[in-house]
PDB file of N, CA and C in Angstrom:
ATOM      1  N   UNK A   1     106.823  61.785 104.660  1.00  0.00           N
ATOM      2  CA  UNK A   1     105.558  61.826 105.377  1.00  0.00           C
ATOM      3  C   UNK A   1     105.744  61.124 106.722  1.00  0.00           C
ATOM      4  N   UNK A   2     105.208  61.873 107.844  1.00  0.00           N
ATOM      5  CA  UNK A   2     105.447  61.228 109.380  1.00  0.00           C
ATOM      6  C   UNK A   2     104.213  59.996 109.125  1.00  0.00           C
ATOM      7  N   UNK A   3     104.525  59.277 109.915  1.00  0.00           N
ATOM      8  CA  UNK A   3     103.815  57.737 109.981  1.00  0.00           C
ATOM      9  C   UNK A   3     102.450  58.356 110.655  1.00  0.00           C
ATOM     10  N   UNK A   4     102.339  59.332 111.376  1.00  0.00           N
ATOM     11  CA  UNK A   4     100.867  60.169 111.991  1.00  0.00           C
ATOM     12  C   UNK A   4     100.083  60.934 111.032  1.00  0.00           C
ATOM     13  N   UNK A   5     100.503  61.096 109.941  1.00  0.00           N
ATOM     14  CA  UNK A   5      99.673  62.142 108.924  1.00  0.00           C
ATOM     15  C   UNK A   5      98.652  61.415 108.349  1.00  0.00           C
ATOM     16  N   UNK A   6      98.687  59.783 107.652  1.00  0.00           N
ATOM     17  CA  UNK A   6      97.468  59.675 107.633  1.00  0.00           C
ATOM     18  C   UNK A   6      96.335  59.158 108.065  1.00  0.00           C
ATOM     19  N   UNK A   7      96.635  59.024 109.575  1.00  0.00           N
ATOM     20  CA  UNK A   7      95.471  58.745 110.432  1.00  0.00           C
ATOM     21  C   UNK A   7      95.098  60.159 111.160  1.00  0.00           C
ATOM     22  N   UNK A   8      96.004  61.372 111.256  1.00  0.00           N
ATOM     23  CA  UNK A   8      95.452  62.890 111.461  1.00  0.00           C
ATOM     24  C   UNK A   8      94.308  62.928 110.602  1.00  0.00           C
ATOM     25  N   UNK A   9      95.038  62.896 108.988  1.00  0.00           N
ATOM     26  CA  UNK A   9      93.735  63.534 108.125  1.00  0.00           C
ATOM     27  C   UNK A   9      92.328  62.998 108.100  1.00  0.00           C
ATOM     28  N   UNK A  10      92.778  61.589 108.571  1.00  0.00           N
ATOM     29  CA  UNK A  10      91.384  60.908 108.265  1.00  0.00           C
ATOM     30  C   UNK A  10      90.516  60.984 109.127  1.00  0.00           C
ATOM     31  N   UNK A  11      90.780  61.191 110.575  1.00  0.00           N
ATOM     32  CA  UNK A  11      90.409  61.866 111.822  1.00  0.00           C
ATOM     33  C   UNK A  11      89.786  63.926 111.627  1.00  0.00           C
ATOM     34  N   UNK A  12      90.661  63.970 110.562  1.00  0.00           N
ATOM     35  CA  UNK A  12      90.259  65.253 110.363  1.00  0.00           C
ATOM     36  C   UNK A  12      89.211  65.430 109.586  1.00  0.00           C
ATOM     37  N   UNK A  13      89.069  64.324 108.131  1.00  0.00           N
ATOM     38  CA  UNK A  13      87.975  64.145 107.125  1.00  0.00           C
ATOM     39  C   UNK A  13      86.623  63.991 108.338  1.00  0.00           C
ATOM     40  N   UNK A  14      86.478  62.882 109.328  1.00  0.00           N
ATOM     41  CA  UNK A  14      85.278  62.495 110.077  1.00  0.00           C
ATOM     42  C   UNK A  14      85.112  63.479 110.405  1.00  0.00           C
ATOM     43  N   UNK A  15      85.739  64.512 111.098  1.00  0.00           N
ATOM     44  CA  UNK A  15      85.277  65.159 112.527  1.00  0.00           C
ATOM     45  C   UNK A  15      84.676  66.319 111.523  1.00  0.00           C
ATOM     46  N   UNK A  16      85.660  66.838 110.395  1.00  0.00           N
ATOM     47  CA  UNK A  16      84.425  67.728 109.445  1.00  0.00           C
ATOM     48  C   UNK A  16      83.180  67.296 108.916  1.00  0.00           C
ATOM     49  N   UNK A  17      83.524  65.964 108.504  1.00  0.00           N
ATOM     50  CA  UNK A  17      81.884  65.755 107.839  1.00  0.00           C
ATOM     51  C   UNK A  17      80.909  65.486 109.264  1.00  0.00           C
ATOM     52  N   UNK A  18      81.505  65.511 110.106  1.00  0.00           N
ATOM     53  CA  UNK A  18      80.576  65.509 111.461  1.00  0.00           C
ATOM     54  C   UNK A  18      79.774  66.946 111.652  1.00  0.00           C
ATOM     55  N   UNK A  19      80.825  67.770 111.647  1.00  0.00           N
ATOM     56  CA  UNK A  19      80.520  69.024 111.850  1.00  0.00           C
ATOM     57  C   UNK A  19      79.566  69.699 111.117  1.00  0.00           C
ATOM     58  N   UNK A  20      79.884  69.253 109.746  1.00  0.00           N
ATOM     59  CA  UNK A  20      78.851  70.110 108.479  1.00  0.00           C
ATOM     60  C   UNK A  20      77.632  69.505 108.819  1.00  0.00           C
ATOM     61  N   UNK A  21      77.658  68.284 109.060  1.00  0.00           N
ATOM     62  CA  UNK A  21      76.023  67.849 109.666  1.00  0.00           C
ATOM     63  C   UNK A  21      75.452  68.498 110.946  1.00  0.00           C
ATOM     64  N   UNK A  22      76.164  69.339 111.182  1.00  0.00           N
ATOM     65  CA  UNK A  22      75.673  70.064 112.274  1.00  0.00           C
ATOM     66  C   UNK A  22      74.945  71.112 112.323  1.00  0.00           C
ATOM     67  N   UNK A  23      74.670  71.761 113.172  1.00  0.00           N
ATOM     68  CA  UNK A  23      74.255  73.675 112.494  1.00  0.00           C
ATOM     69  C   UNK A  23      75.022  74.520 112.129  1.00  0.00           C
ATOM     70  N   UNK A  24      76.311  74.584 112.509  1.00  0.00           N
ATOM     71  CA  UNK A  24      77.679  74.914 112.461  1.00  0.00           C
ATOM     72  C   UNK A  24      77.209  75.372 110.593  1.00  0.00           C
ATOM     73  N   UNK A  25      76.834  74.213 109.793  1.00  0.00           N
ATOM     74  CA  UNK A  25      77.184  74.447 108.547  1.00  0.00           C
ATOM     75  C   UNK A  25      78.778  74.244 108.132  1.00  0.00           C
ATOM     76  N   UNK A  26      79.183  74.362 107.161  1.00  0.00           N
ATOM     77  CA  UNK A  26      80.249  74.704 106.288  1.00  0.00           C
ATOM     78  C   UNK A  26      80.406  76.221 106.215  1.00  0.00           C
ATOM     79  N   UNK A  27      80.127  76.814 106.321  1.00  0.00           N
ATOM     80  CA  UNK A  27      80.563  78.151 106.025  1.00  0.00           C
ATOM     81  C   UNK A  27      81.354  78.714 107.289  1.00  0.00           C
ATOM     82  N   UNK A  28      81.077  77.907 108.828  1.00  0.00           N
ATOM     83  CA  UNK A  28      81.923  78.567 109.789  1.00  0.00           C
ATOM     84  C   UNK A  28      82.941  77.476 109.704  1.00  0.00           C
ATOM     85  N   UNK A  29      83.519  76.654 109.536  1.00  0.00           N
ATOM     86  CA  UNK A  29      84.509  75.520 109.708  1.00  0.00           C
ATOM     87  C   UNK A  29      86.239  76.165 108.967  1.00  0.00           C
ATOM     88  N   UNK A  30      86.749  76.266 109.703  1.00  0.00           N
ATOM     89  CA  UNK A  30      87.893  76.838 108.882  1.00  0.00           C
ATOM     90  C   UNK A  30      89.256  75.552 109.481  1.00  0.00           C
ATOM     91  N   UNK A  31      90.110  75.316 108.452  1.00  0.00           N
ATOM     92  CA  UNK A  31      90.798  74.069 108.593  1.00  0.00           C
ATOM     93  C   UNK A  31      92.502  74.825 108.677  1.00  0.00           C
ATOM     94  N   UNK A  32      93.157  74.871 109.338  1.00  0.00           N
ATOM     95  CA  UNK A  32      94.508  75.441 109.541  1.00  0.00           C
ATOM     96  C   UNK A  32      95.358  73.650 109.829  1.00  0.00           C
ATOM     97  N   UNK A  33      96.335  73.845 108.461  1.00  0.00           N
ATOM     98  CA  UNK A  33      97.153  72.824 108.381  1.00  0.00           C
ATOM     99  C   UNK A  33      98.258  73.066 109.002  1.00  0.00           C
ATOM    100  N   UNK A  34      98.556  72.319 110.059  1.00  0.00           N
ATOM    101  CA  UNK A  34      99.656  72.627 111.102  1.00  0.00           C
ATOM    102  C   UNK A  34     100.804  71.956 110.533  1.00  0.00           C
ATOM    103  N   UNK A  35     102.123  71.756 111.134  1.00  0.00           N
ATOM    104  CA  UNK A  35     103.206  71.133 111.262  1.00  0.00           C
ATOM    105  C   UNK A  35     103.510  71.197 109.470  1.00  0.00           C
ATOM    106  N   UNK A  36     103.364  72.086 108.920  1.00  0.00           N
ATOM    107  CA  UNK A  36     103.455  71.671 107.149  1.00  0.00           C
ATOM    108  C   UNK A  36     104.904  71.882 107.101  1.00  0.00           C
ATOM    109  N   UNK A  37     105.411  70.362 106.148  1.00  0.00           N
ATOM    110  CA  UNK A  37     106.619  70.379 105.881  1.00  0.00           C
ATOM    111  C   UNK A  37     106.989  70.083 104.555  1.00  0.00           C
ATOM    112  N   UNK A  38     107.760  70.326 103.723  1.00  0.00           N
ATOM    113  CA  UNK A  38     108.357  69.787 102.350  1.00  0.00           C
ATOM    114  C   UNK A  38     107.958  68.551 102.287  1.00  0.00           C
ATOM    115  N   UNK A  39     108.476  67.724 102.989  1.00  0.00           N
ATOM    116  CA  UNK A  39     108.534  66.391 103.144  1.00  0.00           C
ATOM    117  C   UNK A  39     107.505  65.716 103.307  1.00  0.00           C
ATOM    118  N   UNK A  40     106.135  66.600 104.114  1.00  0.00           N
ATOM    119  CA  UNK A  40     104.755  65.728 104.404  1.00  0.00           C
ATOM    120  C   UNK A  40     103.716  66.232 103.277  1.00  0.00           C
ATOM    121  N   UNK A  41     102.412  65.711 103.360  1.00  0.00           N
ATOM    122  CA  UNK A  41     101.677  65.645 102.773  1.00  0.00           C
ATOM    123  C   UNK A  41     101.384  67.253 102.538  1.00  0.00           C
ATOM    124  N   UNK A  42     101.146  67.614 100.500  1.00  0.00           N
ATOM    125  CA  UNK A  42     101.359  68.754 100.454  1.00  0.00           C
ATOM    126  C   UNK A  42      99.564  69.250 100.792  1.00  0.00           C
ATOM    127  N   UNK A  43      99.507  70.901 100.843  1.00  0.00           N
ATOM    128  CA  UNK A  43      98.082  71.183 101.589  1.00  0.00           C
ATOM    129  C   UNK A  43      96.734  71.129 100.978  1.00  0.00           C
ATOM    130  N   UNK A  44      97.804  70.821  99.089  1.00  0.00           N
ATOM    131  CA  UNK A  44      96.401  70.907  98.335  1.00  0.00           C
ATOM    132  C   UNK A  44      96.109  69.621  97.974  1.00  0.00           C
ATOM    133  N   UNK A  45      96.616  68.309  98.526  1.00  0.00           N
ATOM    134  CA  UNK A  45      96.424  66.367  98.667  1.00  0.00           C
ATOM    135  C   UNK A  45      95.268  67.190 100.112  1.00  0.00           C
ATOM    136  N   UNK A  46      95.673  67.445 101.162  1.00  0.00           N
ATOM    137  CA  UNK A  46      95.347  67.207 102.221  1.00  0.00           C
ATOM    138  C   UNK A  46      93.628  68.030 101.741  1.00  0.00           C
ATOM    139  N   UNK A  47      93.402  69.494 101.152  1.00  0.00           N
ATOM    140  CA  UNK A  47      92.664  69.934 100.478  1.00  0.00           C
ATOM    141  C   UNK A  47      91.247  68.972  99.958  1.00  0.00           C
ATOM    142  N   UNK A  48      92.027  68.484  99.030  1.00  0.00           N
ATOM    143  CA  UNK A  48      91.218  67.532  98.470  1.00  0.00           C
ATOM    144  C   UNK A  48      91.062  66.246  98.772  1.00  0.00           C
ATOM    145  N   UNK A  49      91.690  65.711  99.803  1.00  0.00           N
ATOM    146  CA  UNK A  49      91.113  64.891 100.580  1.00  0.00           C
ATOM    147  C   UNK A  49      90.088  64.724 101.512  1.00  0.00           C
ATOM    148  N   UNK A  50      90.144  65.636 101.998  1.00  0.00           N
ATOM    149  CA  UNK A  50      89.029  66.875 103.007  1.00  0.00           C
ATOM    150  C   UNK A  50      87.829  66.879 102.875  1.00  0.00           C
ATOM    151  N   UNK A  51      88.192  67.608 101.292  1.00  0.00           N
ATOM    152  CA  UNK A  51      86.674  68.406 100.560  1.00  0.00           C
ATOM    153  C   UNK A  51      86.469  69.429 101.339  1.00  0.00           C
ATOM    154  N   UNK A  52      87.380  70.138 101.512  1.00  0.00           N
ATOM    155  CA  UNK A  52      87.245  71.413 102.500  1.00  0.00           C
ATOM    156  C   UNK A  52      88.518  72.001 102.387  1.00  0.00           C
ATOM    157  N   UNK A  53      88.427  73.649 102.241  1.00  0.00           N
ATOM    158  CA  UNK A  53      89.366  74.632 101.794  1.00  0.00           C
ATOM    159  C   UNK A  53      90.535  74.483 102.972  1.00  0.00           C
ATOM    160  N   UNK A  54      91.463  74.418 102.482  1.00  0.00           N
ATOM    161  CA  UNK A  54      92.787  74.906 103.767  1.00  0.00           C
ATOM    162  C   UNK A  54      92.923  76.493 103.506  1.00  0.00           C
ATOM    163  N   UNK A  55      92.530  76.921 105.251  1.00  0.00           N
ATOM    164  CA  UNK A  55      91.886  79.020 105.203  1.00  0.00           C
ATOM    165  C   UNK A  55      93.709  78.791 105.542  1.00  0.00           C
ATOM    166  N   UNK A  56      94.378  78.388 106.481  1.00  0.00           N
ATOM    167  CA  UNK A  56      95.951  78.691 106.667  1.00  0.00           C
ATOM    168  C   UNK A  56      96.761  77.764 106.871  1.00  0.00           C
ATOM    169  N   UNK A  57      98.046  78.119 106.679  1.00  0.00           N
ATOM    170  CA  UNK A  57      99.076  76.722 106.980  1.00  0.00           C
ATOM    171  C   UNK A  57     100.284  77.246 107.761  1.00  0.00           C
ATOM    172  N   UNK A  58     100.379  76.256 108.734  1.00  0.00           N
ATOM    173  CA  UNK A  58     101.244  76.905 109.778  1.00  0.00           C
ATOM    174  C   UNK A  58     102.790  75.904 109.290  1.00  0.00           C
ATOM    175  N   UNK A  59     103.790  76.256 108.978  1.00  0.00           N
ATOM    176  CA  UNK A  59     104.994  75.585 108.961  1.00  0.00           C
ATOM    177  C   UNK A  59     105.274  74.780 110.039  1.00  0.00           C
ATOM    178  N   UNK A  60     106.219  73.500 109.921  1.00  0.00           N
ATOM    179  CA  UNK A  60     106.656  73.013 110.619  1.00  0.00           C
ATOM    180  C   UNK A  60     108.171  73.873 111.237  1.00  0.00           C
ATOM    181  N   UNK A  61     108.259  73.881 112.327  1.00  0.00           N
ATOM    182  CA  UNK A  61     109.782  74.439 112.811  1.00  0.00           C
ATOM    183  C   UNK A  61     110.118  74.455 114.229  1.00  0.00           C
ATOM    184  N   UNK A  62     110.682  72.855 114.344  1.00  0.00           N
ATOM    185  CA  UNK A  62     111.021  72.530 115.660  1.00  0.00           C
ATOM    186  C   UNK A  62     112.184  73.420 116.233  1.00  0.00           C
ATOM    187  N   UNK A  63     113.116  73.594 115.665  1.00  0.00           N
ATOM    188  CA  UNK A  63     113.931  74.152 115.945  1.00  0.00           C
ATOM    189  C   UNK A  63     113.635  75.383 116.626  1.00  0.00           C
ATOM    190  N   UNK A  64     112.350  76.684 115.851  1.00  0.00           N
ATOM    191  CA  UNK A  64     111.938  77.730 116.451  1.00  0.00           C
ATOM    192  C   UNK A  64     111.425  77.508 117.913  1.00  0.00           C
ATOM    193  N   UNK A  65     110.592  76.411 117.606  1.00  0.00           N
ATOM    194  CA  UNK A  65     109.316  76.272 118.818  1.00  0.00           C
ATOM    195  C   UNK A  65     110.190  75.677 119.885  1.00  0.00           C
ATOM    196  N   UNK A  66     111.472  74.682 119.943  1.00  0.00           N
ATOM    197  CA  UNK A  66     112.297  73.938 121.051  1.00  0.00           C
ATOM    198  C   UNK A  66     113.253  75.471 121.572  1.00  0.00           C
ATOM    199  N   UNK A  67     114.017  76.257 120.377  1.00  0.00           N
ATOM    200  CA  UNK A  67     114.697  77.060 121.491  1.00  0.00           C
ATOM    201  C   UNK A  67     113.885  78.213 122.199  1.00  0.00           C
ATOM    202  N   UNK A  68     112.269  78.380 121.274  1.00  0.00           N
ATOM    203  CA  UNK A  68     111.683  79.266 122.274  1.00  0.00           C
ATOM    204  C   UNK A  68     110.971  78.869 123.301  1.00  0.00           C
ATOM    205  N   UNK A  69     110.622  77.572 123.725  1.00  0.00           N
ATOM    206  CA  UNK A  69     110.346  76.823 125.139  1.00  0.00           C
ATOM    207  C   UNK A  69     111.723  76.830 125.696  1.00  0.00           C
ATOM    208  N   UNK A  70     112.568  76.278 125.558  1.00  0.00           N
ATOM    209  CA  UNK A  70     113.820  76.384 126.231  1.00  0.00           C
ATOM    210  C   UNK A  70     114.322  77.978 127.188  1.00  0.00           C
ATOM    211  N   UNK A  71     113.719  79.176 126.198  1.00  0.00           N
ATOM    212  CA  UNK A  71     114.263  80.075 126.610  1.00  0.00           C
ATOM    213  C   UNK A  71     113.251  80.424 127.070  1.00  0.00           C
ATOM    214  N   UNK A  72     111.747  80.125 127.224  1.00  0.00           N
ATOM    215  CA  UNK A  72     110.640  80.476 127.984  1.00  0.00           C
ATOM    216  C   UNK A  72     110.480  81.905 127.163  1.00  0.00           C
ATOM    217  N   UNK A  73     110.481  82.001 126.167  1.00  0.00           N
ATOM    218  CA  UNK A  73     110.134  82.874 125.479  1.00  0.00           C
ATOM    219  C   UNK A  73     109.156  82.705 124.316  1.00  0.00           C
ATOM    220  N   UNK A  74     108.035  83.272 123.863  1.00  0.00           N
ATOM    221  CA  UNK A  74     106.951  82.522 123.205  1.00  0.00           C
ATOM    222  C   UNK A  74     107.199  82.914 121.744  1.00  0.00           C
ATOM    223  N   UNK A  75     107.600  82.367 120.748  1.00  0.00           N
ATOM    224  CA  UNK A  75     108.402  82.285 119.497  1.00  0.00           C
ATOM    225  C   UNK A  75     108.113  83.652 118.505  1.00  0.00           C
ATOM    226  N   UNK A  76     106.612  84.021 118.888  1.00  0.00           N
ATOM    227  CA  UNK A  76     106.569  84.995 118.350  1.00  0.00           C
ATOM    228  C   UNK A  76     106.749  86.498 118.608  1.00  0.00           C
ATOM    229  N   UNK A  77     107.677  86.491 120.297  1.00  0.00           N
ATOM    230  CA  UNK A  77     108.353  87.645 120.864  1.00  0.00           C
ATOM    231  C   UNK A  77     109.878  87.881 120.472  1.00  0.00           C
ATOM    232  N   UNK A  78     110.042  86.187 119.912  1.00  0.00           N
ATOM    233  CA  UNK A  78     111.463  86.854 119.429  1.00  0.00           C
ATOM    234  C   UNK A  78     111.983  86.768 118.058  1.00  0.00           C
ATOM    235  N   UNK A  79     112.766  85.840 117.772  1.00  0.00           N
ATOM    236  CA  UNK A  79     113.358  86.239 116.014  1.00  0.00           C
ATOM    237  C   UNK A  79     112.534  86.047 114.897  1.00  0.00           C
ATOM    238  N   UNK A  80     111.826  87.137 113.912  1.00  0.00           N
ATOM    239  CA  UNK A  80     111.118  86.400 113.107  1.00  0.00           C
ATOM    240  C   UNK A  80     111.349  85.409 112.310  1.00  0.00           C
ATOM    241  N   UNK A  81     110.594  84.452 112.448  1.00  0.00           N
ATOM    242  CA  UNK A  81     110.729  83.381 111.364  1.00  0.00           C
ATOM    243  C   UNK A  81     110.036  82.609 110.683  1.00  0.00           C
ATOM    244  N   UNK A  82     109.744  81.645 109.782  1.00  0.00           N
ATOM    245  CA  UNK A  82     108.746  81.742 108.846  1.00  0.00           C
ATOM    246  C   UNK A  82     107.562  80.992 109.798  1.00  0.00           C
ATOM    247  N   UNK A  83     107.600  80.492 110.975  1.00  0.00           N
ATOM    248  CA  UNK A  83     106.205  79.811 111.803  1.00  0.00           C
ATOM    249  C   UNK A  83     106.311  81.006 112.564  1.00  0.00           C
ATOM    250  N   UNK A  84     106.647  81.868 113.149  1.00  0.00           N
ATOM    251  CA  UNK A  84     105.940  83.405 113.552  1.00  0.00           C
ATOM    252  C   UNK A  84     105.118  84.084 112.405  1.00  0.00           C
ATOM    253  N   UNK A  85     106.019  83.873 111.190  1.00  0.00           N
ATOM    254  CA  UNK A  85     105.036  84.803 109.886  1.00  0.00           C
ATOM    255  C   UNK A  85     103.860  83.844 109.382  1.00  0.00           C
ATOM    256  N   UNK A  86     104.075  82.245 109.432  1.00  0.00           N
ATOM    257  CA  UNK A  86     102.445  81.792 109.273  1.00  0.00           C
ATOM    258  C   UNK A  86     101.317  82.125 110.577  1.00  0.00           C
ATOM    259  N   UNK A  87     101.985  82.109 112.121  1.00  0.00           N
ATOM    260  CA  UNK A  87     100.959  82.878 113.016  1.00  0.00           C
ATOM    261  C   UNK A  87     100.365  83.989 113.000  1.00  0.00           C
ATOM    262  N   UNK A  88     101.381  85.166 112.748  1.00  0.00           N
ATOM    263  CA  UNK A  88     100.994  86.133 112.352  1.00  0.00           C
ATOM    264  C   UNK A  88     100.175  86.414 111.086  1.00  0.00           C
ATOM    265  N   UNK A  89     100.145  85.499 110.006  1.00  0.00           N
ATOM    266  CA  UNK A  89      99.031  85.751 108.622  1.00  0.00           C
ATOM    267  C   UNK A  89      97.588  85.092 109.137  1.00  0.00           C
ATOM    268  N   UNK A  90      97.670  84.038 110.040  1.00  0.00           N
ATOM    269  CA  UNK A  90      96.429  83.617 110.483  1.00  0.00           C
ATOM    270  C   UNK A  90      95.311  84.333 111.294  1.00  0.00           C
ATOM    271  N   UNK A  91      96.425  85.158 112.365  1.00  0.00           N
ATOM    272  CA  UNK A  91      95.891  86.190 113.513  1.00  0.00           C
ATOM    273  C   UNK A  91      95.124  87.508 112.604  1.00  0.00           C
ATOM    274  N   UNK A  92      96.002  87.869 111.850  1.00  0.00           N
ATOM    275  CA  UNK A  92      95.730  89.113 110.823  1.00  0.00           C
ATOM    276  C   UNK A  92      94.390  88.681 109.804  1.00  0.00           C
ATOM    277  N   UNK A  93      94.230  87.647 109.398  1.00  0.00           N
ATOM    278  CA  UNK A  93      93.053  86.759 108.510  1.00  0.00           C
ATOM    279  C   UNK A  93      91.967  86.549 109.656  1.00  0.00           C
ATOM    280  N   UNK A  94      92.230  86.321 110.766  1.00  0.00           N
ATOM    281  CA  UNK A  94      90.866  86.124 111.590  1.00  0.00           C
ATOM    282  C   UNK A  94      90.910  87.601 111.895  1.00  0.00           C
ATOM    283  N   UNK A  95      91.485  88.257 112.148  1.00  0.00           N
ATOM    284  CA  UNK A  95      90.783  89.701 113.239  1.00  0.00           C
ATOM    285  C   UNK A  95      90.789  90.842 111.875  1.00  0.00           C
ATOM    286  N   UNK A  96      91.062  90.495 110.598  1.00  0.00           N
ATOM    287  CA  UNK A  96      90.987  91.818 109.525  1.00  0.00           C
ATOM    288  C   UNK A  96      89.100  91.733 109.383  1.00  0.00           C
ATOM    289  N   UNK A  97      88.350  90.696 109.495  1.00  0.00           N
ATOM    290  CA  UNK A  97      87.238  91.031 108.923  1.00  0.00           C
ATOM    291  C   UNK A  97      87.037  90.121 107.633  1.00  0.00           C
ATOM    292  N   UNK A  98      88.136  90.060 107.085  1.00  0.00           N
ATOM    293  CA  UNK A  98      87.914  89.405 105.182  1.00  0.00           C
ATOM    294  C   UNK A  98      87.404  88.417 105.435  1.00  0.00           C
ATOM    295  N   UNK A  99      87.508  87.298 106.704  1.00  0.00           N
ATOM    296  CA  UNK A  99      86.903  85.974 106.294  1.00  0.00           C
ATOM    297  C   UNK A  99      86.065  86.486 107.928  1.00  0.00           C
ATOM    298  N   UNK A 100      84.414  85.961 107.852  1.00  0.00           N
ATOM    299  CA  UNK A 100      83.346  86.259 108.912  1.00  0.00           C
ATOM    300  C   UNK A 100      83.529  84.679 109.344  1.00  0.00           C
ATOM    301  N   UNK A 101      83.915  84.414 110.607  1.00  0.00           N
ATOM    302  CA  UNK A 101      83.579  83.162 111.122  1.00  0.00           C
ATOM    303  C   UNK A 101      82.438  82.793 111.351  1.00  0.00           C
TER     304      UNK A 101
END
Protein backbone atom coordinates (compact mmCIF):
# COMPACT_ATOMS: atom_id res chain seq x y z
CA UNK A 1 0.00 0.00 0.00
CA UNK A 2 1.48 3.60 -1.12
CA UNK A 3 1.75 5.79 2.10
CA UNK A 4 -1.10 8.20 -0.07
CA UNK A 5 -3.94 5.63 -0.19
CA UNK A 6 -5.21 6.21 3.08
CA UNK A 7 -5.59 9.75 3.25
CA UNK A 8 -6.99 9.53 -0.78
CA UNK A 9 -9.82 7.32 0.51
CA UNK A 10 -10.67 9.22 3.35
CA UNK A 11 -10.72 12.43 1.30
CA UNK A 12 -12.74 10.36 -1.00
CA UNK A 13 -15.28 8.97 1.92
CA UNK A 14 -15.90 13.15 2.84
CA UNK A 15 -16.20 14.52 -0.50
CA UNK A 16 -19.01 11.62 -1.22
CA UNK A 17 -20.87 11.95 1.84
CA UNK A 18 -20.68 15.69 0.89
CA UNK A 19 -22.07 15.11 -2.31
CA UNK A 20 -25.05 12.74 -1.41
CA UNK A 21 -26.11 15.65 0.81
CA UNK A 22 -26.46 17.43 -2.11
CA UNK A 23 -29.10 17.31 -4.96
CA UNK A 24 -26.73 15.37 -6.94
CA UNK A 25 -28.24 12.41 -4.77
CA UNK A 26 -26.50 9.02 -4.86
CA UNK A 27 -27.76 7.73 -7.83
CA UNK A 28 -25.54 10.18 -10.12
CA UNK A 29 -22.10 9.73 -8.13
CA UNK A 30 -20.06 7.12 -9.83
CA UNK A 31 -16.54 6.28 -8.07
CA UNK A 32 -13.66 5.00 -10.64
CA UNK A 33 -10.71 3.50 -8.58
CA UNK A 34 -7.61 4.70 -10.21
CA UNK A 35 -3.93 3.60 -9.92
CA UNK A 36 -5.30 -0.14 -8.74
CA UNK A 37 -2.50 -2.33 -7.93
CA UNK A 38 -1.95 -5.97 -6.40
CA UNK A 39 -0.12 -4.47 -3.83
CA UNK A 40 -2.63 -1.49 -2.77
CA UNK A 41 -5.74 -1.43 -1.20
CA UNK A 42 -8.07 -4.07 -2.86
CA UNK A 43 -11.48 -2.25 -4.57
CA UNK A 44 -13.87 -4.15 -2.53
CA UNK A 45 -11.84 -2.68 1.27
CA UNK A 46 -11.93 0.61 -0.65
CA UNK A 47 -15.92 -0.36 -1.59
CA UNK A 48 -16.80 -0.75 1.72
CA UNK A 49 -15.09 1.78 3.17
CA UNK A 50 -16.89 4.27 0.98
CA UNK A 51 -20.33 2.88 1.30
CA UNK A 52 -20.45 3.46 -2.28
CA UNK A 53 -20.23 1.03 -5.34
CA UNK A 54 -16.80 1.05 -7.31
CA UNK A 55 -18.80 1.59 -11.25
CA UNK A 56 -14.74 1.04 -12.65
CA UNK A 57 -11.17 0.39 -11.90
CA UNK A 58 -8.49 1.71 -13.80
CA UNK A 59 -5.03 -0.36 -13.31
CA UNK A 60 -2.00 0.96 -12.20
CA UNK A 61 0.77 1.00 -15.19
CA UNK A 62 3.56 3.35 -15.04
CA UNK A 63 5.44 1.82 -17.34
CA UNK A 64 2.43 2.21 -20.14
CA UNK A 65 1.60 5.81 -19.16
CA UNK A 66 5.83 6.95 -18.85
CA UNK A 67 6.71 5.39 -22.39
CA UNK A 68 3.50 6.85 -23.83
CA UNK A 69 4.33 10.55 -22.55
CA UNK A 70 7.82 9.99 -23.54
CA UNK A 71 6.78 9.12 -27.03
CA UNK A 72 4.00 11.85 -26.99
CA UNK A 73 1.74 9.32 -27.89
CA UNK A 74 -1.56 8.96 -25.80
CA UNK A 75 -1.46 5.21 -24.43
CA UNK A 76 -4.52 4.37 -25.82
CA UNK A 77 -3.28 4.97 -29.64
CA UNK A 78 -0.79 2.53 -29.18
CA UNK A 79 -0.06 -1.07 -27.73
CA UNK A 80 -2.98 -2.54 -26.06
CA UNK A 81 -2.63 -3.04 -22.61
CA UNK A 82 -4.46 -3.82 -19.61
CA UNK A 83 -4.83 0.37 -18.49
CA UNK A 84 -5.97 1.02 -22.27
CA UNK A 85 -8.53 -2.04 -21.72
CA UNK A 86 -9.67 -0.57 -18.16
CA UNK A 87 -10.15 3.00 -20.27
CA UNK A 88 -11.69 1.56 -22.83
CA UNK A 89 -14.43 -0.60 -20.42
CA UNK A 90 -15.13 2.75 -18.65
CA UNK A 91 -15.66 4.88 -22.01
CA UNK A 92 -17.90 1.90 -23.38
CA UNK A 93 -19.95 1.80 -19.66
CA UNK A 94 -20.52 5.58 -19.82
CA UNK A 95 -21.53 6.07 -23.59
CA UNK A 96 -23.47 2.26 -23.94
CA UNK A 97 -26.52 3.69 -22.01
CA UNK A 98 -26.50 0.64 -19.21
CA UNK A 99 -25.56 2.96 -16.43
CA UNK A 100 -27.83 6.74 -16.82
CA UNK A 101 -25.61 9.33 -15.11
Amino acid sequence: MRSSDVPAIRSAKLCLETLKRTKLGSRRIKVVYNHLSMEGVSSKDVQDFINCPVYAEICCDREAVTSAYLSRTPFLLGEMNQISKDVETLTEKIFSGREAL
